[in-house]
PDB file of N, CA and C in Angstrom:
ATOM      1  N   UNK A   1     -21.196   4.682  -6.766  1.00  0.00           N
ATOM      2  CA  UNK A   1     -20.429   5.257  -7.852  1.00  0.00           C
ATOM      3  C   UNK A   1     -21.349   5.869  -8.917  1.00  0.00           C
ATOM      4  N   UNK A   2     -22.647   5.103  -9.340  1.00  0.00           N
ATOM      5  CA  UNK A   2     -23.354   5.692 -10.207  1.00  0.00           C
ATOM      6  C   UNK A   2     -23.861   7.031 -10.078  1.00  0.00           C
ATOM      7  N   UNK A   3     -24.257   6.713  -8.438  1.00  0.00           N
ATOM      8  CA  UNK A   3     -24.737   8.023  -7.852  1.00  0.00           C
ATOM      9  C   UNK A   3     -23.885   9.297  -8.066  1.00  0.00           C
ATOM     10  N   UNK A   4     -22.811   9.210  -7.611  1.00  0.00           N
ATOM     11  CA  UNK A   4     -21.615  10.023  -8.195  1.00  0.00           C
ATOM     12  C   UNK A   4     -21.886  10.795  -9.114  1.00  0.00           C
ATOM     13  N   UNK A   5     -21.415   9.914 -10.270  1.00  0.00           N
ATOM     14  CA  UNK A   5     -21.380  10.040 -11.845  1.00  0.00           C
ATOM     15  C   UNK A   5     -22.644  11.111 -11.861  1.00  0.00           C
ATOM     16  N   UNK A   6     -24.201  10.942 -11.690  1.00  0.00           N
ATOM     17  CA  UNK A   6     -25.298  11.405 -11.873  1.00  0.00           C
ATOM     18  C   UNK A   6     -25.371  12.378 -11.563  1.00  0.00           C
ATOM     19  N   UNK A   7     -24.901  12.947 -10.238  1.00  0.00           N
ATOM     20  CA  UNK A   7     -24.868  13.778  -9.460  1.00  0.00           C
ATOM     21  C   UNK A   7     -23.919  14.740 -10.053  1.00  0.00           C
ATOM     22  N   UNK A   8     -22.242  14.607 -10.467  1.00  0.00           N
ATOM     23  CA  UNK A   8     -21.691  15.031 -10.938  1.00  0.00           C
ATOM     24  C   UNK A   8     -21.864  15.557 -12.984  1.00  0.00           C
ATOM     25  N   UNK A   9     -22.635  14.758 -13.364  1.00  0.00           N
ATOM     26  CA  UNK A   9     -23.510  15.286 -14.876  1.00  0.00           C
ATOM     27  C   UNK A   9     -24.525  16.196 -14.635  1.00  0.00           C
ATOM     28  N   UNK A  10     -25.249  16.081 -13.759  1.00  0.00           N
ATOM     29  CA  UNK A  10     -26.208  17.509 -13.606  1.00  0.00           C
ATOM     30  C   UNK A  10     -25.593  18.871 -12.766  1.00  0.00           C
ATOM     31  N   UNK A  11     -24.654  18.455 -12.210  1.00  0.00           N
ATOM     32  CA  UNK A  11     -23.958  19.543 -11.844  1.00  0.00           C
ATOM     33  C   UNK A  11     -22.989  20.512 -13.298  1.00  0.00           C
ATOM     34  N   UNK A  12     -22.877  19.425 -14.151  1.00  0.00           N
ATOM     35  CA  UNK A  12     -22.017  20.198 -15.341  1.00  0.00           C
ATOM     36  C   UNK A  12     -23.077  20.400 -16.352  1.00  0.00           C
ATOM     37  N   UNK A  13     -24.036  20.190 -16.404  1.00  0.00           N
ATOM     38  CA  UNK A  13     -25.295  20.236 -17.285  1.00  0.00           C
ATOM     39  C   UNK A  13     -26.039  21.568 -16.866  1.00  0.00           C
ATOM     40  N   UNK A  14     -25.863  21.969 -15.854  1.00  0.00           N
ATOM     41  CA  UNK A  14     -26.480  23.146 -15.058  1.00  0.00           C
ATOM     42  C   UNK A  14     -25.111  24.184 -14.969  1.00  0.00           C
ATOM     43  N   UNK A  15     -24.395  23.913 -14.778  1.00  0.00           N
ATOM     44  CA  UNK A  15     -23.266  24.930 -15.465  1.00  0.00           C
ATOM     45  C   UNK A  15     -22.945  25.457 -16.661  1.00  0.00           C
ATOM     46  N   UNK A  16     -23.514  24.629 -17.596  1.00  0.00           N
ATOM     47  CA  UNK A  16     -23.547  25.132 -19.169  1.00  0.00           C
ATOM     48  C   UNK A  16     -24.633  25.234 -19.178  1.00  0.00           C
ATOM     49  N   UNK A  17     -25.556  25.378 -18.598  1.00  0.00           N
ATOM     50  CA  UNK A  17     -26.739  25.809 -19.059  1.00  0.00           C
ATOM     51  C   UNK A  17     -26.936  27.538 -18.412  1.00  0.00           C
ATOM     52  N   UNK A  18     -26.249  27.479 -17.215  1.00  0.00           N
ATOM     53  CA  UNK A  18     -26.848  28.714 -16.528  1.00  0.00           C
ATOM     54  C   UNK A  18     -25.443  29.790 -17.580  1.00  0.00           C
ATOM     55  N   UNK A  19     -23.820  29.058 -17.997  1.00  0.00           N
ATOM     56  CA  UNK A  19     -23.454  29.734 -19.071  1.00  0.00           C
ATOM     57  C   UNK A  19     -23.695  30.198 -20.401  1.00  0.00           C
ATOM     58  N   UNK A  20     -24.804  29.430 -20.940  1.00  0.00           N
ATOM     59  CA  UNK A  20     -25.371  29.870 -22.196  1.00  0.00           C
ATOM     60  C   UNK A  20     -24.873  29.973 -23.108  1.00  0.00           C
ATOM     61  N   UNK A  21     -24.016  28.521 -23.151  1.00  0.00           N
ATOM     62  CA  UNK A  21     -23.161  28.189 -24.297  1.00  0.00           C
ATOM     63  C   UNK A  21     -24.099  28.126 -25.484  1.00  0.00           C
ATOM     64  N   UNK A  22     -25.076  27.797 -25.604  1.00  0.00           N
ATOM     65  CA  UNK A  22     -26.141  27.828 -26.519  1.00  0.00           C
ATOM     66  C   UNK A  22     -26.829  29.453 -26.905  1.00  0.00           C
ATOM     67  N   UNK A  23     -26.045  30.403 -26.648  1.00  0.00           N
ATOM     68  CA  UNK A  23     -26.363  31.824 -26.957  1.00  0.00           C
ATOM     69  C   UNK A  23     -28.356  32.540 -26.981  1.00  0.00           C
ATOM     70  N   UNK A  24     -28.745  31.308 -25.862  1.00  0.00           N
ATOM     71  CA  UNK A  24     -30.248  31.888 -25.859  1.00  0.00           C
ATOM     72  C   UNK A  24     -30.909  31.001 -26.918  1.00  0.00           C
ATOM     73  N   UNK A  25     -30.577  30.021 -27.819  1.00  0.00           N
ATOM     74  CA  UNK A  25     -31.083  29.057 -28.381  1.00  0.00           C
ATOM     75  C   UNK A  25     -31.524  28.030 -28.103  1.00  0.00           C
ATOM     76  N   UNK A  26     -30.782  27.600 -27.419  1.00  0.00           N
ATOM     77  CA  UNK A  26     -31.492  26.132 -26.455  1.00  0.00           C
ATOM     78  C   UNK A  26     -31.763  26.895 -24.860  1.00  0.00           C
ATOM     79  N   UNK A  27     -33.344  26.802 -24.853  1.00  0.00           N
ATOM     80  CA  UNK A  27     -33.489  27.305 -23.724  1.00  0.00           C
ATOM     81  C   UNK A  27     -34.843  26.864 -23.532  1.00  0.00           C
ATOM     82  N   UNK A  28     -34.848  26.519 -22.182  1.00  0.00           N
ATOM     83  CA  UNK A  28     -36.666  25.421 -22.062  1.00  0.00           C
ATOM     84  C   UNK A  28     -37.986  26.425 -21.606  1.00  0.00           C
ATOM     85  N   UNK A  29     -37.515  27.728 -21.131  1.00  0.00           N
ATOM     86  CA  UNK A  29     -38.536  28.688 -21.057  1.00  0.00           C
ATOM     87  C   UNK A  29     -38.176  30.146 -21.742  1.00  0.00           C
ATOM     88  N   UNK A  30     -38.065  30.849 -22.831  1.00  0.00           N
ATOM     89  CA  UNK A  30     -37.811  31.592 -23.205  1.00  0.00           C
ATOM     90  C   UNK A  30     -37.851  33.205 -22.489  1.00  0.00           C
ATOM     91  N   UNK A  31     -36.478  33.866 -22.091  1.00  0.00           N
ATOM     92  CA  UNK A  31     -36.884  34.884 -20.899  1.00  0.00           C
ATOM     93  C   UNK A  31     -37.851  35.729 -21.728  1.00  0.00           C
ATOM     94  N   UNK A  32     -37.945  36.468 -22.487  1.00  0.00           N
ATOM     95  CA  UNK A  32     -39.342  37.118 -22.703  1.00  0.00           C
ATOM     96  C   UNK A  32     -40.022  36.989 -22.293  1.00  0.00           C
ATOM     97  N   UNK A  33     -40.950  35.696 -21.683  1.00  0.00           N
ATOM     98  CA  UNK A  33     -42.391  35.026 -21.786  1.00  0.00           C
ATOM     99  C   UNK A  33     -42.260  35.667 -19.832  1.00  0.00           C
ATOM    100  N   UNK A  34     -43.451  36.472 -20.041  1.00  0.00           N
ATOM    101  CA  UNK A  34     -43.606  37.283 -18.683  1.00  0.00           C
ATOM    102  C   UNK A  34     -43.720  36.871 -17.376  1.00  0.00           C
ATOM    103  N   UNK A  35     -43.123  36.565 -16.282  1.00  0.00           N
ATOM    104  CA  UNK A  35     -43.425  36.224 -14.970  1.00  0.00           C
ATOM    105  C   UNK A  35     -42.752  34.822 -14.432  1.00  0.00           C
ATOM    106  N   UNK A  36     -42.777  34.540 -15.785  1.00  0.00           N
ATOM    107  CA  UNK A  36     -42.104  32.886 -15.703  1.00  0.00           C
ATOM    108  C   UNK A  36     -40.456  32.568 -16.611  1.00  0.00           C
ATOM    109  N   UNK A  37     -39.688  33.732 -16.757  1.00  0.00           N
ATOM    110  CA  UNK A  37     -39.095  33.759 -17.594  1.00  0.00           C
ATOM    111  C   UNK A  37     -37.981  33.081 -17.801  1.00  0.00           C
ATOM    112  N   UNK A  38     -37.700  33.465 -16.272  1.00  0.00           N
ATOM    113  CA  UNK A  38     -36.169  33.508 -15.916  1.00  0.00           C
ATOM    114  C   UNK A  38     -36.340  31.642 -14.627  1.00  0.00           C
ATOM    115  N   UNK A  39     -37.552  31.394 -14.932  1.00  0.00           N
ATOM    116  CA  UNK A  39     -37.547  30.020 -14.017  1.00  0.00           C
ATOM    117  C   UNK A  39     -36.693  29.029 -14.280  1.00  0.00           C
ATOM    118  N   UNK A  40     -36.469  28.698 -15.960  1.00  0.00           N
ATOM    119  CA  UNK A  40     -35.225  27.763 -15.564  1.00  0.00           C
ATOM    120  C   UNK A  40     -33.993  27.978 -15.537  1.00  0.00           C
ATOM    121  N   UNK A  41     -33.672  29.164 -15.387  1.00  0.00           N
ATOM    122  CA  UNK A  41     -32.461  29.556 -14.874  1.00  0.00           C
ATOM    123  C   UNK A  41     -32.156  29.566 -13.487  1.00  0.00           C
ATOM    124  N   UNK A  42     -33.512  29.527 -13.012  1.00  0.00           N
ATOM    125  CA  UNK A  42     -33.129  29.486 -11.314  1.00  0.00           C
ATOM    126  C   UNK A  42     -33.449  27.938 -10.963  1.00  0.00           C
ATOM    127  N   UNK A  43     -33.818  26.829 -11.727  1.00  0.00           N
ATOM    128  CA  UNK A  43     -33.730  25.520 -11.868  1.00  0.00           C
ATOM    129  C   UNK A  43     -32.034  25.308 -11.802  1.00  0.00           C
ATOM    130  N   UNK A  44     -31.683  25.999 -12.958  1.00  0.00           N
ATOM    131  CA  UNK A  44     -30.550  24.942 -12.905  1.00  0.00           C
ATOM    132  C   UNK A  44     -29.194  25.932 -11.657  1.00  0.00           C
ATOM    133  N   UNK A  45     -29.654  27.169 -11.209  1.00  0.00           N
ATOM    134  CA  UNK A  45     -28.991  27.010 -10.700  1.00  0.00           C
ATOM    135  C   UNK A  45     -29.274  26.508  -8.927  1.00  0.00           C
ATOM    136  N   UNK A  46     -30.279  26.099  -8.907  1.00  0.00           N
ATOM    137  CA  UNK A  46     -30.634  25.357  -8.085  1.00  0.00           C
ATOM    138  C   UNK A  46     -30.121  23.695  -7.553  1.00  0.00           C
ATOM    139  N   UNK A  47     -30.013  23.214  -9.017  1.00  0.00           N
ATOM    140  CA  UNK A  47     -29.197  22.443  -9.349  1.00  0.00           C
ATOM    141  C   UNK A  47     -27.921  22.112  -9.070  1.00  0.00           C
ATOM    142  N   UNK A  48     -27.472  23.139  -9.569  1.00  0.00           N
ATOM    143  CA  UNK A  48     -25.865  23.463  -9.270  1.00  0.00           C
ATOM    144  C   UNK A  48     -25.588  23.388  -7.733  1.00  0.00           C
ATOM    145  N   UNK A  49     -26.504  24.555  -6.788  1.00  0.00           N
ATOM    146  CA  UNK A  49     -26.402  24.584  -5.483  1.00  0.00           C
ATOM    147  C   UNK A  49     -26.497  23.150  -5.101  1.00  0.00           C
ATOM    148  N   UNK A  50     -27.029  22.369  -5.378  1.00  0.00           N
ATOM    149  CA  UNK A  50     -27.794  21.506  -4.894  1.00  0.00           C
ATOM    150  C   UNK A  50     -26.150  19.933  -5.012  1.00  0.00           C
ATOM    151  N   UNK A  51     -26.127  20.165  -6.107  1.00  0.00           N
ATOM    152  CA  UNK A  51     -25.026  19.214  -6.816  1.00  0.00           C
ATOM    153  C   UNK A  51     -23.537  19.402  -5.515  1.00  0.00           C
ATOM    154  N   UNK A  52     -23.567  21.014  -5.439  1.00  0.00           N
ATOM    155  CA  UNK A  52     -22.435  21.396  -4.671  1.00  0.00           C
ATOM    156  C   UNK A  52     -22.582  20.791  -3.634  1.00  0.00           C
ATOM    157  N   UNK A  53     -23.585  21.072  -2.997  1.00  0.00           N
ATOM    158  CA  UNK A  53     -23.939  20.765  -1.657  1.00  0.00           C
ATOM    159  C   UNK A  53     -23.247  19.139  -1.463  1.00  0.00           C
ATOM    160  N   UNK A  54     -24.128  18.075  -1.732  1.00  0.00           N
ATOM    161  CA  UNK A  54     -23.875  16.799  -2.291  1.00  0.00           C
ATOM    162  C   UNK A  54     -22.413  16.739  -1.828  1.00  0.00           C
ATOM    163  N   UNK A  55     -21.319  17.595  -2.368  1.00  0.00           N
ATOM    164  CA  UNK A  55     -19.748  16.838  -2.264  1.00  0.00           C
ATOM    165  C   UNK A  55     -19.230  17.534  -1.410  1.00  0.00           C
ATOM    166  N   UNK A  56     -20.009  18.415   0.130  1.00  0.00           N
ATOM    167  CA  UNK A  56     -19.494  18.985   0.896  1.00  0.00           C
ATOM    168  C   UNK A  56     -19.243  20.573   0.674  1.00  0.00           C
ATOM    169  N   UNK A  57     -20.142  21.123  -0.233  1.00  0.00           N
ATOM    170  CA  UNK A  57     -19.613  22.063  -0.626  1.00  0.00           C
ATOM    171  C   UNK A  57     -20.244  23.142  -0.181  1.00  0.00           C
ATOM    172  N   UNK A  58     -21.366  23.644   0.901  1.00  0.00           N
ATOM    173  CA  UNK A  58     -22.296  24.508   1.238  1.00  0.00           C
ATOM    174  C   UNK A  58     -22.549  25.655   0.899  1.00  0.00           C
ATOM    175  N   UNK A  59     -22.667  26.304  -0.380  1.00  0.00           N
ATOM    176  CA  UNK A  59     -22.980  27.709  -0.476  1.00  0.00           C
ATOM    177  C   UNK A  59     -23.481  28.669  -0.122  1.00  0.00           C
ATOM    178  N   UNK A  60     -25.011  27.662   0.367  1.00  0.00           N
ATOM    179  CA  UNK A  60     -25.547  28.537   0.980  1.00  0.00           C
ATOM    180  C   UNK A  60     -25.666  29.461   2.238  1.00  0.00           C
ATOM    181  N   UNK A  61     -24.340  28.920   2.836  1.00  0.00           N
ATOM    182  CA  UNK A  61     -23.899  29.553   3.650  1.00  0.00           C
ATOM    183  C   UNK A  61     -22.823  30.766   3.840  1.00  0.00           C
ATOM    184  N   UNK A  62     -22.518  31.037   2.781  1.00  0.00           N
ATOM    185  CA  UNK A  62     -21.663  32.133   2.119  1.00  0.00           C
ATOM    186  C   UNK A  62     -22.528  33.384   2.682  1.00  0.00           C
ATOM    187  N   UNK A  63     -23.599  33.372   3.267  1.00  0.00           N
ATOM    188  CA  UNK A  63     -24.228  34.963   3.284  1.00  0.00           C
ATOM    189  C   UNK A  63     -24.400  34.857   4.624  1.00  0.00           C
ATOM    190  N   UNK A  64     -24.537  34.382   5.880  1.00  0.00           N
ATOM    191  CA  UNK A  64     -24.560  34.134   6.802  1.00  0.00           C
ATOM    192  C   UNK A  64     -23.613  35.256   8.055  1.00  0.00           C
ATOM    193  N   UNK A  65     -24.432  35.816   8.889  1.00  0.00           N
ATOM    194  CA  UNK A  65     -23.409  36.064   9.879  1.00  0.00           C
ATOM    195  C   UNK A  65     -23.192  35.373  10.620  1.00  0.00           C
ATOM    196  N   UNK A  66     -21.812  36.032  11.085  1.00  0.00           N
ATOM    197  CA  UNK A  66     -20.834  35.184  12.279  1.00  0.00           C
ATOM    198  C   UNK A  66     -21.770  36.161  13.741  1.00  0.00           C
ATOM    199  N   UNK A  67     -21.688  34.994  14.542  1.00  0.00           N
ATOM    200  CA  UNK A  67     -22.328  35.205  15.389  1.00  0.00           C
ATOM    201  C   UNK A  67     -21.075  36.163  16.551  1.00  0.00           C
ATOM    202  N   UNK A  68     -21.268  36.811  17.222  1.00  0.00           N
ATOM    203  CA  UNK A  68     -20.427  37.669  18.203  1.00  0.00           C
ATOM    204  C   UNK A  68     -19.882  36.940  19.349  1.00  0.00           C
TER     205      UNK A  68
END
């Protein structure tokens, strides 16, 4: 159950984060800063993928062809 819970808080923690309810204010790598900008945005939505995955949810398979 804890596991759950944990699993399910970083999944909503990475949803408001990759929404930017914080308007670019709270942000742990600032996108300006060159080459590395946009990294924790692809953290959390890594996260997210990751969280999904966890409750059966596979995204990453959304791009995939069907085989003939």
């Amino acid at each position: 159950m804890l596991k759950h819970m944990t699993v399910i808080v970083a999944g909503i923690i990475a949803i408001l984060y990759l929404l930017n309810i914080g308007v670019g204010i709270i942000e742990l790598i600032p996108d300006n800063v060159p080459f590395v900008g946009n990294l924790d945005e692809g953290g959390a939505a890594l996260v997210l993928i990751m969280c999904l995955r966890y409750f059966g949810m596979d995204v990453s398979r959304l791009f995939e062809r069907e085989k003939p």
